[in-house]
Protein backbone atom coordinates (compact mmCIF):
# COMPACT_ATOMS: atom_id res chain seq x y z
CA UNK A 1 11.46 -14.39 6.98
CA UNK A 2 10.56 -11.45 4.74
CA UNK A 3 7.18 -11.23 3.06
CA UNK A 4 7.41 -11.86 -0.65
CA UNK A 5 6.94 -9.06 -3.07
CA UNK A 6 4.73 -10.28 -5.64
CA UNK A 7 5.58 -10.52 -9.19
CA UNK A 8 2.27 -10.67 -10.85
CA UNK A 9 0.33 -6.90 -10.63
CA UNK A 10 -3.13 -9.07 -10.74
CA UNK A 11 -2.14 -10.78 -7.50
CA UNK A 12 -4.55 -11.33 -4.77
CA UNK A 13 -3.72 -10.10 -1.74
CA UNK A 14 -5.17 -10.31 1.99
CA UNK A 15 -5.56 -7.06 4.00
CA UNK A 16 -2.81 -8.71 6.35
CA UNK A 17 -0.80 -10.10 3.62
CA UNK A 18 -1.16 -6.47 1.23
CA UNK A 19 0.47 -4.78 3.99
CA UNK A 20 3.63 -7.05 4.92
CA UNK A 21 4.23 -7.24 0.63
CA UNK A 22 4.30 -3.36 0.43
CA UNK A 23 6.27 -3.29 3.77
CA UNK A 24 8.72 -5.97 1.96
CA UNK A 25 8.68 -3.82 -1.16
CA UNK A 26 9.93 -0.11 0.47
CA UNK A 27 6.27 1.27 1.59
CA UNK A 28 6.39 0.36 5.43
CA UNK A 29 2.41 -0.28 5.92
CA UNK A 30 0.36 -1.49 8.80
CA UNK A 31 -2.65 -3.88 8.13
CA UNK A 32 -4.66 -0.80 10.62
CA UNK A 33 -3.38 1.42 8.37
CA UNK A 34 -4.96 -0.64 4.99
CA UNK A 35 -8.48 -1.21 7.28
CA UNK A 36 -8.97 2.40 8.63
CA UNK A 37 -8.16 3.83 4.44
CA UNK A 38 -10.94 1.50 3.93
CA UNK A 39 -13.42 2.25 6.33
CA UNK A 40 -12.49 6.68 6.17
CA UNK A 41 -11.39 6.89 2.39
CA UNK A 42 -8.04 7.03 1.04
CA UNK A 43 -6.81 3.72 0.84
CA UNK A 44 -6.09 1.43 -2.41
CA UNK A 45 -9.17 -0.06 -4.41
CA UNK A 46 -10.29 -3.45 -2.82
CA UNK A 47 -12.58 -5.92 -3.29
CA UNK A 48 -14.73 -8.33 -1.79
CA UNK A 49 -14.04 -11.97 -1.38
CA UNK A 50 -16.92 -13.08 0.75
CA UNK A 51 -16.11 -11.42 3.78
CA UNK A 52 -12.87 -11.08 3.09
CA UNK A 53 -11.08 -7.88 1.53
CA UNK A 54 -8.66 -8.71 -1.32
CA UNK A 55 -6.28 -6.12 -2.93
CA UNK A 56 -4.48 -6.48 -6.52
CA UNK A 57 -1.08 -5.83 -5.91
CA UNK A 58 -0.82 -2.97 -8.89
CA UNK A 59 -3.58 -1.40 -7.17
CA UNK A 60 -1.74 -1.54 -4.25
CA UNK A 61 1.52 -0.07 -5.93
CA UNK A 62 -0.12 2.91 -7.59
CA UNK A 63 -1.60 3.59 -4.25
CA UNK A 64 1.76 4.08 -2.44
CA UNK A 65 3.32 5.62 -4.78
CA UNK A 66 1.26 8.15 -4.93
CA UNK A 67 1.97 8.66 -1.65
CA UNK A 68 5.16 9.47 -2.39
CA UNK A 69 6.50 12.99 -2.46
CA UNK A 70 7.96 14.82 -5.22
CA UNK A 71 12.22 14.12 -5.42
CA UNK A 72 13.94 16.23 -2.73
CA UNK A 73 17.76 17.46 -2.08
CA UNK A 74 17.21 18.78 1.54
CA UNK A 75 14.95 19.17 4.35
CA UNK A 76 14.51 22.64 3.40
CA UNK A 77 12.39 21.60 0.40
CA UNK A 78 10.11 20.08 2.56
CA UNK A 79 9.63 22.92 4.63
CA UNK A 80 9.15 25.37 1.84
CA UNK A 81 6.15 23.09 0.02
């Protein structure tokens, strides 16, 4: 069964549970992936829950897709940038 995308942008998510949703949503993520952004810089905003790490899922959003790379129409494009 497929993680659930949230709906809500203020969501709460896990480190774990961050990862699987923007996996689910088109933004294939590992939860090392989330915990080594965190720990070298680069990764979404977080916060603490105790000693737990919580993401908001809009955070989380904005964070992948600026990821993204500008719209391309070949390969090419990618080599010339």
């Amino acid at each position: 069964m497929a993680f659930p995308v949230p709906i809500d942008p203020d969501a709460h998510l896990t480190r774990r549970d961050a990862a699987a949703a923007l996996s689910a949503a088109g933004y294939p993520t590992a939860t090392a992936t989330l915990a080594t952004r965190a720990s070298r810089g680069g990764g979404p905003v977080y916060r603490r829950y105790g000693s737990r790490v919580v993401y908001r899922w809009g955070d989380l959003l904005d964070w992948a897709e600026r990821r993204l790379s500008a719209p391309m129409r070949s390969t090419s494009e990618a080599d010339a940038a």
